[in-house]
Protein backbone atom coordinates (compact mmCIF):
# COMPACT_ATOMS: atom_id res chain seq x y z
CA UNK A 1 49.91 158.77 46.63
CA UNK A 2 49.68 162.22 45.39
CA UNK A 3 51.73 164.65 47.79
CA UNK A 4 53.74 161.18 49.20
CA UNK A 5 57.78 161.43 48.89
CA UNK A 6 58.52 157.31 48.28
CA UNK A 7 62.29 156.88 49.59
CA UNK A 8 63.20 153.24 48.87
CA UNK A 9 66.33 151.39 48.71
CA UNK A 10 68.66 150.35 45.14
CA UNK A 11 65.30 147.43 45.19
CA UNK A 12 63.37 150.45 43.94
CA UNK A 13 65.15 150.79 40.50
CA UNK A 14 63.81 147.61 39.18
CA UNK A 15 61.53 148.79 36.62
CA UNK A 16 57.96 147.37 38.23
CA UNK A 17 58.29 148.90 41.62
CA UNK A 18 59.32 152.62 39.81
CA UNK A 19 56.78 151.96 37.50
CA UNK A 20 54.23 151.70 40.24
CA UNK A 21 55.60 154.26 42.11
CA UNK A 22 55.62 156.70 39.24
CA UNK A 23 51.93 156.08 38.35
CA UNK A 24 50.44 156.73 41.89
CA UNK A 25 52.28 160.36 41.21
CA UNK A 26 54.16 160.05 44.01
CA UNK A 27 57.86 162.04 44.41
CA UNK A 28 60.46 159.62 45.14
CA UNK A 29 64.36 159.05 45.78
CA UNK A 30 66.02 155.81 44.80
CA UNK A 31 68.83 154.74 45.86
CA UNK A 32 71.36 153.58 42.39
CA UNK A 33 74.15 151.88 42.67
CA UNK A 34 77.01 150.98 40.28
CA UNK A 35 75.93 147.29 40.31
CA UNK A 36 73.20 148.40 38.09
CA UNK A 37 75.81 149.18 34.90
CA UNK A 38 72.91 149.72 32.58
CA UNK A 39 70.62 152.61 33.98
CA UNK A 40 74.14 153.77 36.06
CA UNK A 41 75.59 154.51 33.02
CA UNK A 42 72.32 156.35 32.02
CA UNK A 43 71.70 158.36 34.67
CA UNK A 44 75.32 159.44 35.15
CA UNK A 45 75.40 160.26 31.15
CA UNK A 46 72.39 162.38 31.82
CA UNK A 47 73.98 163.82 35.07
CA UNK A 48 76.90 164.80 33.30
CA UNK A 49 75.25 166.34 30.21
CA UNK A 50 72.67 168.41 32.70
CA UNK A 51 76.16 169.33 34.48
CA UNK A 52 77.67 170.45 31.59
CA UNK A 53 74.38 172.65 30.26
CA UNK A 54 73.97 174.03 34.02
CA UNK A 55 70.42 172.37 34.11
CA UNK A 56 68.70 174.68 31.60
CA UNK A 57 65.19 174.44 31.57
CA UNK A 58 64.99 172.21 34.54
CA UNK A 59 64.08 173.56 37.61
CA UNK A 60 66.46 172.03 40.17
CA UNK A 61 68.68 172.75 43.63
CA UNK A 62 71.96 171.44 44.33
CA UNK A 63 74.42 170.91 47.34
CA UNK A 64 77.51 169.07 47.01
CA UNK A 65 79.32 168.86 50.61
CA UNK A 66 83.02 167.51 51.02
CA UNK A 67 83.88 165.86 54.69
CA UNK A 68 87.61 166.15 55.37
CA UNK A 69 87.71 165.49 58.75
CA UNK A 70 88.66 161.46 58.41
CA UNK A 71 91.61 159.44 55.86
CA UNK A 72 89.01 158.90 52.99
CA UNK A 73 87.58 162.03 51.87
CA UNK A 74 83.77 161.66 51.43
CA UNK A 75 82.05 163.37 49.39
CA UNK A 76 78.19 163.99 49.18
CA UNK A 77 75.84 165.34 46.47
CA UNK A 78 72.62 166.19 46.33
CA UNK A 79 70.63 167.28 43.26
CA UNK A 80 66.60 167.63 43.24
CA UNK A 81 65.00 168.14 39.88
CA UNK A 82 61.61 168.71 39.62
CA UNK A 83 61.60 166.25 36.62
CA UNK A 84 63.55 163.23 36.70
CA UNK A 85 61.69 160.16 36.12
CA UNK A 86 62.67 156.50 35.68
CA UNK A 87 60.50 156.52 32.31
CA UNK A 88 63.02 158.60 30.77
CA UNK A 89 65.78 155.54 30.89
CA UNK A 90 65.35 152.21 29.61
């Protein structure tokens, strides 16, 4: 699955189907929701500290966009690292 991007939905976080998806070396996006406390919790504490240390020595992009145009403000981020695995939570 080398040079395959794997988009999956939240179902893709559950450690056997990342784990499979990790060792065909295939890119991926999962989808994480807050119903997952554990890695949620993880991955935002890892967000956060990247944030905070502006990503040094990890070769990312960002875009954050903010949509004002209805009554709940919506607001959309999206961060690409070129490593962020599911190995590195537990």
């Amino acid at each position: 699955m080398v040079g395959c991007i794997i988009t999956i939905d939240a179902i893709g976080t559950q450690t056997a189907i990342a784990s499979q998806i990790f060792y065909a070396k295939a890119d991926y996006v999962l989808a994480l929701k807050a119903n997952h406390p554990t890695l949620h919790g993880q991955v935002k504490d890892w967000l956060e500290q990247q944030l905070s240390q502006g990503f040094e020595g990890i070769i990312h992009s960002y875009d954050q966009q903010v949509e004002l145009a209805s009554p709940s403000d919506l607001k959309t981020i999206l961060l690409v690292c070129s490593y962020f695995s599911i190995t590195n939570f537990t």
